[in-house]
PDB file of N, CA and C in Angstrom:
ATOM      1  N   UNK A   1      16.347  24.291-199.483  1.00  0.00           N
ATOM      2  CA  UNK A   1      15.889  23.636-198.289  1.00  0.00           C
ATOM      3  C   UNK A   1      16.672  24.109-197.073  1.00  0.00           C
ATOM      4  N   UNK A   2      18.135  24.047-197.694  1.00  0.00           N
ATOM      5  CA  UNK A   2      18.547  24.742-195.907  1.00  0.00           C
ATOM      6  C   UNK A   2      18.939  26.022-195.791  1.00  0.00           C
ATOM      7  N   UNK A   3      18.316  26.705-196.703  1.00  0.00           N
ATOM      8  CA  UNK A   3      18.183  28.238-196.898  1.00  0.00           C
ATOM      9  C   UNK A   3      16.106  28.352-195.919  1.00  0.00           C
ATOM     10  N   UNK A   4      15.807  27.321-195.979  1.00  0.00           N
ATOM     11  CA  UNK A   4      14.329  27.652-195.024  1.00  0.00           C
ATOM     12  C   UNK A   4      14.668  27.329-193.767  1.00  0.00           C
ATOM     13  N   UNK A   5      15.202  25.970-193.695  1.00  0.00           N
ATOM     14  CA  UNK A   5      15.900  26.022-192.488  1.00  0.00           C
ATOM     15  C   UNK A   5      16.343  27.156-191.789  1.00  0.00           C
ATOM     16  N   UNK A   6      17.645  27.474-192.059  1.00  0.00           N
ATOM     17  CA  UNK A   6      18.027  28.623-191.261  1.00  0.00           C
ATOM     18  C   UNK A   6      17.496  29.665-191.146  1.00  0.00           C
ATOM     19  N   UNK A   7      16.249  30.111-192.059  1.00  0.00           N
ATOM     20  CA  UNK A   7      15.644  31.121-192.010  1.00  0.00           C
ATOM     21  C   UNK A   7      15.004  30.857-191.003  1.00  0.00           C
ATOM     22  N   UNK A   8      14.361  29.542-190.760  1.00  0.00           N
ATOM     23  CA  UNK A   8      12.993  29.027-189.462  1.00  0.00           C
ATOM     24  C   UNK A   8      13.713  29.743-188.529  1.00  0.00           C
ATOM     25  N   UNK A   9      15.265  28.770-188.484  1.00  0.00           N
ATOM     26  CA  UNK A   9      16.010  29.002-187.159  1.00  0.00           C
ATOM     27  C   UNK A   9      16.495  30.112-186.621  1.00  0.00           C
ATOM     28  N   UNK A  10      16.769  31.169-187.306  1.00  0.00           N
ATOM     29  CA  UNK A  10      16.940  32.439-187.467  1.00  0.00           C
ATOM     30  C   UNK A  10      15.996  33.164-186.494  1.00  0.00           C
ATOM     31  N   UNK A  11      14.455  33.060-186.896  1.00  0.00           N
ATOM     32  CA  UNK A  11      12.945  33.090-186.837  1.00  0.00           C
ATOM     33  C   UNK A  11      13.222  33.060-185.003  1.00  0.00           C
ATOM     34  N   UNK A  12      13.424  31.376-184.799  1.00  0.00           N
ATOM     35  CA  UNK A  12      13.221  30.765-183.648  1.00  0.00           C
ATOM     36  C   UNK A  12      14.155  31.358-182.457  1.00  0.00           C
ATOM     37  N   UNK A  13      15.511  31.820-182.959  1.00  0.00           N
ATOM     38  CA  UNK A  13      16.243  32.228-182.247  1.00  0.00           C
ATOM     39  C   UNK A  13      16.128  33.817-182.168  1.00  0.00           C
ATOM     40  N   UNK A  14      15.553  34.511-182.559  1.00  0.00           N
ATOM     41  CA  UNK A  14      14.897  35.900-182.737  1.00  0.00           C
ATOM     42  C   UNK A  14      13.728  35.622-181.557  1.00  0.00           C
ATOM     43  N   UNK A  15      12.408  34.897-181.602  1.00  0.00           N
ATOM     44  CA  UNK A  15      11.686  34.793-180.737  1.00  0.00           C
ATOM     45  C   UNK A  15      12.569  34.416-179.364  1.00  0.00           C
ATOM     46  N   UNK A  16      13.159  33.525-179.503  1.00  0.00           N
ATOM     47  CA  UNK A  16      14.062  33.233-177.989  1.00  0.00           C
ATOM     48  C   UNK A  16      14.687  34.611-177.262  1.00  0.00           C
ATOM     49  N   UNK A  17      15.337  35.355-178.065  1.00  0.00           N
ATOM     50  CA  UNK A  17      15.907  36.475-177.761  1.00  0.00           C
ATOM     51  C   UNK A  17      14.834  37.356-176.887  1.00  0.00           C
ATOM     52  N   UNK A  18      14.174  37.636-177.857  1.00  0.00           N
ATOM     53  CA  UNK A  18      12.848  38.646-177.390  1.00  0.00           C
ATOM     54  C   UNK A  18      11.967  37.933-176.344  1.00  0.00           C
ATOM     55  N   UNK A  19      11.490  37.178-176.598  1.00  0.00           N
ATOM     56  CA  UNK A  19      10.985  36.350-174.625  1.00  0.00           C
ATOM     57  C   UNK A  19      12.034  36.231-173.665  1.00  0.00           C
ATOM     58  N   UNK A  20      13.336  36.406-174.043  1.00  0.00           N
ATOM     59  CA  UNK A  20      14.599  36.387-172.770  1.00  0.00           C
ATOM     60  C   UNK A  20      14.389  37.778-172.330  1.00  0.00           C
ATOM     61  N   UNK A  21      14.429  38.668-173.743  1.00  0.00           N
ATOM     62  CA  UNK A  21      14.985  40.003-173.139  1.00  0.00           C
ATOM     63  C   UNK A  21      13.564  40.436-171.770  1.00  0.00           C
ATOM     64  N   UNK A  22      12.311  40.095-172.476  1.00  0.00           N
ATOM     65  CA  UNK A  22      11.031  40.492-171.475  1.00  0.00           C
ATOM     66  C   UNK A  22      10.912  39.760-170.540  1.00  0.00           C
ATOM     67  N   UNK A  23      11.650  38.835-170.129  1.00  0.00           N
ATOM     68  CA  UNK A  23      11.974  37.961-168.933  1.00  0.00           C
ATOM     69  C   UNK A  23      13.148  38.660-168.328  1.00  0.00           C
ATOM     70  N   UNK A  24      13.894  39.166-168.700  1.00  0.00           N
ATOM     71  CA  UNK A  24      15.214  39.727-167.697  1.00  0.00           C
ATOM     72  C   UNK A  24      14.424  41.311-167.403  1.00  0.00           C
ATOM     73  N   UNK A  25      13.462  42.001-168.281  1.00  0.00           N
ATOM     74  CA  UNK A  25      12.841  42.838-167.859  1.00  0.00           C
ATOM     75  C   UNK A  25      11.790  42.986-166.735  1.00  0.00           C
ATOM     76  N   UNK A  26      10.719  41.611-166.750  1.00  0.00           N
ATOM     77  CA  UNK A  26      10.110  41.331-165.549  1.00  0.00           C
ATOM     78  C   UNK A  26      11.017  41.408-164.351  1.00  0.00           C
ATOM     79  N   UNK A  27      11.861  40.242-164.641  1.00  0.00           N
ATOM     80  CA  UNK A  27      13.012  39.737-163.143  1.00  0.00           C
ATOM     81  C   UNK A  27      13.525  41.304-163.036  1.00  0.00           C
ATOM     82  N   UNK A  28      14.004  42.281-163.692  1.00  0.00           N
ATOM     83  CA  UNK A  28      14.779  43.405-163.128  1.00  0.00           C
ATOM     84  C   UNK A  28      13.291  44.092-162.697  1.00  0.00           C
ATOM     85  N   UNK A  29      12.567  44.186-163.029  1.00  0.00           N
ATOM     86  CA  UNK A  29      11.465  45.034-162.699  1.00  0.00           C
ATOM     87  C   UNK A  29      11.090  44.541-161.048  1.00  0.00           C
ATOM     88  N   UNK A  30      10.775  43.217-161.187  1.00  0.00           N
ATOM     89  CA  UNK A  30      10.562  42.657-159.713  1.00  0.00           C
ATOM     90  C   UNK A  30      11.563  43.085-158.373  1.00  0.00           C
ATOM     91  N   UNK A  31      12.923  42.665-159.103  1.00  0.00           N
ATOM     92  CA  UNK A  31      13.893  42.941-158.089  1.00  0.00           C
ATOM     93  C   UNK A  31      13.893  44.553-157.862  1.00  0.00           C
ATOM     94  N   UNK A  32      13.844  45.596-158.255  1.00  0.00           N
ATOM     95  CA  UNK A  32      13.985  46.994-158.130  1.00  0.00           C
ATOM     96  C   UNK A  32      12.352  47.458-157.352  1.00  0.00           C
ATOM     97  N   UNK A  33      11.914  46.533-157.223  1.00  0.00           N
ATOM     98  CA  UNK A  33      10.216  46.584-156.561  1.00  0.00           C
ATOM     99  C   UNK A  33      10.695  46.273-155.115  1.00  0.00           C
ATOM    100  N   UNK A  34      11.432  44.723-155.295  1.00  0.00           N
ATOM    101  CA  UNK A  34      11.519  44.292-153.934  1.00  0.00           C
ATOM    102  C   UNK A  34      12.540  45.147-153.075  1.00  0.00           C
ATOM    103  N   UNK A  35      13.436  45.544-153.752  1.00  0.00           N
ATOM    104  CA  UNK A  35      14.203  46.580-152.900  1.00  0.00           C
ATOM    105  C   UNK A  35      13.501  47.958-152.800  1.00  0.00           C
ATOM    106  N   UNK A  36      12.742  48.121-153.941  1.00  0.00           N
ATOM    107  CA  UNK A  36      12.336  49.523-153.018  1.00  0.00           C
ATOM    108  C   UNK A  36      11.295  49.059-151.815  1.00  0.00           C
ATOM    109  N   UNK A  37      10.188  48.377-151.581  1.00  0.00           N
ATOM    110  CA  UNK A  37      10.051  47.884-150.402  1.00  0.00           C
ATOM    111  C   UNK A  37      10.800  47.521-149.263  1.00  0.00           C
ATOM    112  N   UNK A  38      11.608  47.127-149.473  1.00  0.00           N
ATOM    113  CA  UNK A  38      12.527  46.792-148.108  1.00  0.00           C
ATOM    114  C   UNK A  38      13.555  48.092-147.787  1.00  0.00           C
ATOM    115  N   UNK A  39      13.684  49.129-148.954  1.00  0.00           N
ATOM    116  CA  UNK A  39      13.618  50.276-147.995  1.00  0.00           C
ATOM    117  C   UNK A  39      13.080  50.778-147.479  1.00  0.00           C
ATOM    118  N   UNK A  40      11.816  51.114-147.907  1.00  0.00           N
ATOM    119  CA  UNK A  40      10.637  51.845-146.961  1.00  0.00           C
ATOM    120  C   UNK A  40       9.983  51.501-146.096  1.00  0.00           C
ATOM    121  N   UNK A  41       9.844  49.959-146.342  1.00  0.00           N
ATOM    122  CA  UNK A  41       9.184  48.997-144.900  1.00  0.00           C
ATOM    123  C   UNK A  41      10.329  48.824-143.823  1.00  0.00           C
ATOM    124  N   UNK A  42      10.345  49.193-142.321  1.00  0.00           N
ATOM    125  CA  UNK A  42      10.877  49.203-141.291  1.00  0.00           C
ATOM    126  C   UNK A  42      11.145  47.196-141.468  1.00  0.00           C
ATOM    127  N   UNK A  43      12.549  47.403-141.228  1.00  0.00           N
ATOM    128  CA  UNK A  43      12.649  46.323-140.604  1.00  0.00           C
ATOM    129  C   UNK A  43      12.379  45.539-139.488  1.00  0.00           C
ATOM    130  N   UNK A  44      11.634  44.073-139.516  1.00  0.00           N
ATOM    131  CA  UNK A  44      10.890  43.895-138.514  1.00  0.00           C
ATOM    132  C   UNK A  44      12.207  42.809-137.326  1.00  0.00           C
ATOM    133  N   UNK A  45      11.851  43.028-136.271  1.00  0.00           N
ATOM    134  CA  UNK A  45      12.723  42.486-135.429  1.00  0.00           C
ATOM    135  C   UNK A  45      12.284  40.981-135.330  1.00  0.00           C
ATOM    136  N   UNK A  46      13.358  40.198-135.532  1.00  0.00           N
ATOM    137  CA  UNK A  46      12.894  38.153-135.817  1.00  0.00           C
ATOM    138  C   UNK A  46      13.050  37.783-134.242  1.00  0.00           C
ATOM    139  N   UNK A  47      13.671  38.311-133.320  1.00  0.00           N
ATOM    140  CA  UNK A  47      13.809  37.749-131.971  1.00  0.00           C
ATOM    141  C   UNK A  47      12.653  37.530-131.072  1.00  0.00           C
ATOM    142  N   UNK A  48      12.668  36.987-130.622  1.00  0.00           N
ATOM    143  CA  UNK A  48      11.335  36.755-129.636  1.00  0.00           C
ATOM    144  C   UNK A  48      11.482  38.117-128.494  1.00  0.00           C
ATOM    145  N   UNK A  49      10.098  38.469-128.611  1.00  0.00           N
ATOM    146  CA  UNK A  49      10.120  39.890-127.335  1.00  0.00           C
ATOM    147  C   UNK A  49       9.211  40.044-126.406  1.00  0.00           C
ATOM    148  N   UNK A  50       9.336  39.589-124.854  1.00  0.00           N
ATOM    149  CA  UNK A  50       7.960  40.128-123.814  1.00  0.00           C
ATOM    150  C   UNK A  50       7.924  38.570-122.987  1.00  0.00           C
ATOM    151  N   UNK A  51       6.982  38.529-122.461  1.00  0.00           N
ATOM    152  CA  UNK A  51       7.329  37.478-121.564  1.00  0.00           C
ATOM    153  C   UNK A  51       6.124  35.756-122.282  1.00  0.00           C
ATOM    154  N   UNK A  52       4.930  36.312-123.161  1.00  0.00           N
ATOM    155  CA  UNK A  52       4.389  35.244-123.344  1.00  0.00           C
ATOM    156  C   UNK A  52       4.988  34.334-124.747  1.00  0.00           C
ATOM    157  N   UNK A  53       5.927  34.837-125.377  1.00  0.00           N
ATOM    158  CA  UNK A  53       6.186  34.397-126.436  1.00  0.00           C
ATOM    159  C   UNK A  53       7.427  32.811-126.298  1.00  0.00           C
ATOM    160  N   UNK A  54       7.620  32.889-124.672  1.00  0.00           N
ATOM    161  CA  UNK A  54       8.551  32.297-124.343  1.00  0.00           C
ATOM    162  C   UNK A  54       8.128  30.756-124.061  1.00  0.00           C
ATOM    163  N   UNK A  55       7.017  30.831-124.393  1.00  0.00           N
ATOM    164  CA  UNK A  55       6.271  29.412-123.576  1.00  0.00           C
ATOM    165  C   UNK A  55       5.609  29.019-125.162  1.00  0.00           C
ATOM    166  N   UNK A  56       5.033  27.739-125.315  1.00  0.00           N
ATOM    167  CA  UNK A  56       4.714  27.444-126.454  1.00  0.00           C
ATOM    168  C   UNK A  56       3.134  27.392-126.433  1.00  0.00           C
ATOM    169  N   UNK A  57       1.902  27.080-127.190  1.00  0.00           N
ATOM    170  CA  UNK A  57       0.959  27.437-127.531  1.00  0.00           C
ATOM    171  C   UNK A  57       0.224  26.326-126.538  1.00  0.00           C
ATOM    172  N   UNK A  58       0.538  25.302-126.149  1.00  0.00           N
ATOM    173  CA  UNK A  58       0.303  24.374-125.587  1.00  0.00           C
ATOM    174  C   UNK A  58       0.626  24.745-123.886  1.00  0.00           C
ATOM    175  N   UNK A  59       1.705  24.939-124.013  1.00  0.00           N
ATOM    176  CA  UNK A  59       2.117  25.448-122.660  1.00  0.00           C
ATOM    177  C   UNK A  59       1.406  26.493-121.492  1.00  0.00           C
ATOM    178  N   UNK A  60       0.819  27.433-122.768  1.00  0.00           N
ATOM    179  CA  UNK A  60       0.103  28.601-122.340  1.00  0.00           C
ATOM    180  C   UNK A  60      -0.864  28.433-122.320  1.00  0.00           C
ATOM    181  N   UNK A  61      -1.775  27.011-122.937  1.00  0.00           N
ATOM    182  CA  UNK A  61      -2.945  26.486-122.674  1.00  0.00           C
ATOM    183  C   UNK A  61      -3.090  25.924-121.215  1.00  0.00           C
ATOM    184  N   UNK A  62      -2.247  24.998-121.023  1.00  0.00           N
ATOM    185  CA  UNK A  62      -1.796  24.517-119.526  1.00  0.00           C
ATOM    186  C   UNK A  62      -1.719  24.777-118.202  1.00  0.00           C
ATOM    187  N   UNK A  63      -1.191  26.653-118.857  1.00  0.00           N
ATOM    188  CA  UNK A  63      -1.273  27.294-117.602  1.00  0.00           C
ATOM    189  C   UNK A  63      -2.763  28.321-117.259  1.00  0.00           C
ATOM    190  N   UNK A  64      -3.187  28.147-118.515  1.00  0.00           N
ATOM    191  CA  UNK A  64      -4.511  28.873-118.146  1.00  0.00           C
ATOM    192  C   UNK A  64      -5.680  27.894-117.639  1.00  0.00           C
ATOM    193  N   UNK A  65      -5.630  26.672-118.180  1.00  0.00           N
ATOM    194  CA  UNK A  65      -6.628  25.566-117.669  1.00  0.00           C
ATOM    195  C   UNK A  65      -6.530  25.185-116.295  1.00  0.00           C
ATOM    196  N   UNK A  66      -5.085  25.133-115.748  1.00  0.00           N
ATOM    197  CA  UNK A  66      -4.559  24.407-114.421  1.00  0.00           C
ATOM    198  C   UNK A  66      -5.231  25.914-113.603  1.00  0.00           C
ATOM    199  N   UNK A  67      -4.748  27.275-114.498  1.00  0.00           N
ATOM    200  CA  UNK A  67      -5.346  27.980-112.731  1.00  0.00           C
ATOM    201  C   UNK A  67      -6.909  28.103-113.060  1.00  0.00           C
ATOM    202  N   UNK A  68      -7.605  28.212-114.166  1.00  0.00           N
ATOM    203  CA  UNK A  68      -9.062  27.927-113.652  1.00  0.00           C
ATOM    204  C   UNK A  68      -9.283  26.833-112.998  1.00  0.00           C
ATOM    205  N   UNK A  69      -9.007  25.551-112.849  1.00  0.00           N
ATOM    206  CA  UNK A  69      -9.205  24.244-112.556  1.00  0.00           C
ATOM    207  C   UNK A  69      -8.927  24.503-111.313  1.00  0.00           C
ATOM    208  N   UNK A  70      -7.307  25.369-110.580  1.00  0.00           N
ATOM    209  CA  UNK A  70      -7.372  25.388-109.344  1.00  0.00           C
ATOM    210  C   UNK A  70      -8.829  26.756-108.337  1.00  0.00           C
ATOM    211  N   UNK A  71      -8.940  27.273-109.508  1.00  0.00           N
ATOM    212  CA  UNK A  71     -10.139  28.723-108.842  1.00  0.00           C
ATOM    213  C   UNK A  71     -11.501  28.124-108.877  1.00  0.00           C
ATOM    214  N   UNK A  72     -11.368  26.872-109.594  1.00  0.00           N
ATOM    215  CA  UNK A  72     -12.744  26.304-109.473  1.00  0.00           C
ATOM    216  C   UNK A  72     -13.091  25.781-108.266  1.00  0.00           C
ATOM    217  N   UNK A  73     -11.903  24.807-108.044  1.00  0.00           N
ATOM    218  CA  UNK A  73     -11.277  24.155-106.972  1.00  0.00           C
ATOM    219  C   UNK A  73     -11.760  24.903-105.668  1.00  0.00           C
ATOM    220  N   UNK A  74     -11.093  26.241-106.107  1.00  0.00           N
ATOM    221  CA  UNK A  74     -11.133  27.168-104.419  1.00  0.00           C
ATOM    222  C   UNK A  74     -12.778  27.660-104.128  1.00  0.00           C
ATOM    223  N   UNK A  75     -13.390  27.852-105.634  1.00  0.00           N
ATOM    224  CA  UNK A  75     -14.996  28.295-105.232  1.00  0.00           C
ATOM    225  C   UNK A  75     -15.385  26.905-104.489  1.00  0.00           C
ATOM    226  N   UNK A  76     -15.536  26.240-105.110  1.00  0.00           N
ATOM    227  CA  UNK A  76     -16.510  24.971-104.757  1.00  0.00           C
ATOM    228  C   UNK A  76     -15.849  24.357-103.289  1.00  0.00           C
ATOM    229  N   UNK A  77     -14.922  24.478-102.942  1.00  0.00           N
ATOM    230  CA  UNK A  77     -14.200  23.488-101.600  1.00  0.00           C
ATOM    231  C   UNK A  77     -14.331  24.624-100.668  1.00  0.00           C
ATOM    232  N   UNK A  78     -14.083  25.448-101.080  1.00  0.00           N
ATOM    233  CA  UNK A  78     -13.883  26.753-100.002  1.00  0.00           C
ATOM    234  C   UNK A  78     -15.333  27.668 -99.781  1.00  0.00           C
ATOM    235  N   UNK A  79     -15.888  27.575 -98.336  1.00  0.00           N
ATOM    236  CA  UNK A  79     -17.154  28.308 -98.107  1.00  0.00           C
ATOM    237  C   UNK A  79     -16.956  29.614 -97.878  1.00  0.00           C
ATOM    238  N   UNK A  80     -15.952  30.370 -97.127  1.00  0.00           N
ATOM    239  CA  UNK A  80     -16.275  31.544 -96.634  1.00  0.00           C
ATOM    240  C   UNK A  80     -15.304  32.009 -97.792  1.00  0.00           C
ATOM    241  N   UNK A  81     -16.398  33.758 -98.509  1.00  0.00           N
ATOM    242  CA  UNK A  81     -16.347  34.765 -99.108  1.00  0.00           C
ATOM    243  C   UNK A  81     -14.916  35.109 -99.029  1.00  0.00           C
ATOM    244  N   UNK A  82     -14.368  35.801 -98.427  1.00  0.00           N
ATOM    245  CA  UNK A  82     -13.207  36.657 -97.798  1.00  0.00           C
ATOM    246  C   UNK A  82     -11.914  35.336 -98.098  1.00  0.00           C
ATOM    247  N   UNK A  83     -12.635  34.453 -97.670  1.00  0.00           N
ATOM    248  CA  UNK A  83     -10.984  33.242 -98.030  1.00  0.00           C
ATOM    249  C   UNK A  83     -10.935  33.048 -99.418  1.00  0.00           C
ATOM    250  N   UNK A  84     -12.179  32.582-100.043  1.00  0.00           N
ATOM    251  CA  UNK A  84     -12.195  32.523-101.662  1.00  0.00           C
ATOM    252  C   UNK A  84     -11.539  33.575-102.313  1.00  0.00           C
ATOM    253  N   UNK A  85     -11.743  34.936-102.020  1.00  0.00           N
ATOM    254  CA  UNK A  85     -11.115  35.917-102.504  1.00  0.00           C
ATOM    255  C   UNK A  85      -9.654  35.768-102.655  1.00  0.00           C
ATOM    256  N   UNK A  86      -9.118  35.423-101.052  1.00  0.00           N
ATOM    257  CA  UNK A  86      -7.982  35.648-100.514  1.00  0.00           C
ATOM    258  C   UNK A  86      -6.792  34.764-101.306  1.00  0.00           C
ATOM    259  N   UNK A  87      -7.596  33.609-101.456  1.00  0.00           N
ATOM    260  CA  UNK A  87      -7.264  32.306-102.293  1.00  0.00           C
ATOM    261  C   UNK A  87      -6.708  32.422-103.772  1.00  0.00           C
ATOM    262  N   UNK A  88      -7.546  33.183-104.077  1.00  0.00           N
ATOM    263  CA  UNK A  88      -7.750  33.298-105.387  1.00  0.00           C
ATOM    264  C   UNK A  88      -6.838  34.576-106.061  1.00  0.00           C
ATOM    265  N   UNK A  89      -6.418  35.395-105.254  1.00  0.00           N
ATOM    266  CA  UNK A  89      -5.615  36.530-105.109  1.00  0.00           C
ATOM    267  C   UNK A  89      -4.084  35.704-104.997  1.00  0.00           C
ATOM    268  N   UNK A  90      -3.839  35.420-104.186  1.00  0.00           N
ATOM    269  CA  UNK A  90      -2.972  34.508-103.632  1.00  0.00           C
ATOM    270  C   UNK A  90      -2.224  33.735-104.785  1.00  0.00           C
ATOM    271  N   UNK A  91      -3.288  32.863-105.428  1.00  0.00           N
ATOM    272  CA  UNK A  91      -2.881  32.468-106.720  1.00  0.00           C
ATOM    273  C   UNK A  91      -2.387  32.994-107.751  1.00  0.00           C
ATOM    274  N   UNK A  92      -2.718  34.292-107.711  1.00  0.00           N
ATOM    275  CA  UNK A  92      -2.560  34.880-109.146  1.00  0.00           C
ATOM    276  C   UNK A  92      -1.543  35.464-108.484  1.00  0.00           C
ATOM    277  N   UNK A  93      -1.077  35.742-107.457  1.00  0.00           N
ATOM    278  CA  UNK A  93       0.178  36.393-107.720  1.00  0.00           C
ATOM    279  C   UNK A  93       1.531  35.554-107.742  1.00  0.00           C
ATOM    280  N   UNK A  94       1.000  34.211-107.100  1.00  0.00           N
ATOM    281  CA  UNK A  94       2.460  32.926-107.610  1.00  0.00           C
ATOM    282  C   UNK A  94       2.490  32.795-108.805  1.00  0.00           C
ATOM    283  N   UNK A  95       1.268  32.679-109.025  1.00  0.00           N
ATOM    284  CA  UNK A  95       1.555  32.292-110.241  1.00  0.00           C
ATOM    285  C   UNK A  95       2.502  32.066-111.044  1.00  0.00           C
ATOM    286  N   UNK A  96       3.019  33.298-111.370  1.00  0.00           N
ATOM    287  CA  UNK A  96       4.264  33.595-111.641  1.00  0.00           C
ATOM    288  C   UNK A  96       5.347  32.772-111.853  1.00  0.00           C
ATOM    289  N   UNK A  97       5.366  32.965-110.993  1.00  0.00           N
ATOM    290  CA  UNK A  97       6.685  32.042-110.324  1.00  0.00           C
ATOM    291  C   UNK A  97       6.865  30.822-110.134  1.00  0.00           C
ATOM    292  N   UNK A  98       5.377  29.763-110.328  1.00  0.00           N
ATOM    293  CA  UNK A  98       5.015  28.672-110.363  1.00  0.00           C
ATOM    294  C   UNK A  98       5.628  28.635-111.889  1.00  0.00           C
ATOM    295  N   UNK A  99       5.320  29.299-112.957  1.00  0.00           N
ATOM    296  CA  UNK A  99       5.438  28.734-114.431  1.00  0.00           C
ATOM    297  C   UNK A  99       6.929  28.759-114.164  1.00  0.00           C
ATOM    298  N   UNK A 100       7.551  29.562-113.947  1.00  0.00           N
ATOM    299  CA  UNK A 100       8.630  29.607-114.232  1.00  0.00           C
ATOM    300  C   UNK A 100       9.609  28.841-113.632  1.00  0.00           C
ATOM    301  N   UNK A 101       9.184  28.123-112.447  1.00  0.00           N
ATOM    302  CA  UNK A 101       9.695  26.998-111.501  1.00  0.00           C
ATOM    303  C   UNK A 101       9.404  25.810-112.354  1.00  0.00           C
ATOM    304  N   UNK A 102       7.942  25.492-112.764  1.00  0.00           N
ATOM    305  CA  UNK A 102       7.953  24.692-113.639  1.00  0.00           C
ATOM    306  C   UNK A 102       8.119  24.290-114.844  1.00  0.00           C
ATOM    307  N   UNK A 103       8.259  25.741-116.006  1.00  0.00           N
ATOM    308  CA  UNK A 103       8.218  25.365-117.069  1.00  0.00           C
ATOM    309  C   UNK A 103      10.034  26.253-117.556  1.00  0.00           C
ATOM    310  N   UNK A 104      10.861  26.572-116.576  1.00  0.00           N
ATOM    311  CA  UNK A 104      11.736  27.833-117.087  1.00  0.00           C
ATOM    312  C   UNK A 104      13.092  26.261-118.115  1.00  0.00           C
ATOM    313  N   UNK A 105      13.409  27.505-119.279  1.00  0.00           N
ATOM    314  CA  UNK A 105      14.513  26.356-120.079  1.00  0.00           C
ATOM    315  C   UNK A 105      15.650  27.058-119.519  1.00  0.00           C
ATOM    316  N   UNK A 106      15.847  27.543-119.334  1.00  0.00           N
ATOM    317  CA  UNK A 106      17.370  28.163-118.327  1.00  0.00           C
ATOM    318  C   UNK A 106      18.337  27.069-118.152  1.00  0.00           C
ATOM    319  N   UNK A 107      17.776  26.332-117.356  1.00  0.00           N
ATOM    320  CA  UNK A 107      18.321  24.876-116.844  1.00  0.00           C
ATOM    321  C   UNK A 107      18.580  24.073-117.785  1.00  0.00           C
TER     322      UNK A 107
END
């Protein structure tokens, strides 16, 4: 009887072995994958870069609604051609400088 025993266990610890060893073979296989990818793939830069990434998704909604809302503003209130233009030119070049008066984290 405990001559089957240990034979089972024998058995059981033989299978354990051999599903470890093809498990440390996957995991080394994976890891020697993932590094060769991350040599050949350029590392990508994590910092924020350029000027719209600085404002949040909401923010940049805000500022696009407020200046149509104000160009709507300038068609409909404003009659003469040449001022609407002028207006509207005008705007877009504060613009600028409006977000950043209003929305800059500096401060």
């Amino acid at each position: 009887m405990s001559k089957e025993r240990a034979r089972r266990r024998a058995a059981r610890e033989a299978e354990a072995a051999r599903q470890r060893r093809a498990r440390e073979r996957r995991t080394a296989r994976r890891r020697r994958r993932r590094e060769l990818l991350r040599r050949i793939t350029p590392a990508l830069r994590r910092r924020r870069t350029g000027r719209l990434p600085r404002h949040s998704r909401g923010e940049r909604a805000a500022i696009v609604l407020l200046t149509l809302a104000a160009m709507v503003l300038i068609w409909s209130f404003v009659d003469d051609l040449a001022l609407r233009i002028a207006l509207v030119v005008l705007l877009l070049l504060v613009l600028p400088a409006i977000v950043v008066i209003a929305l800059d984290r500096r401060t």
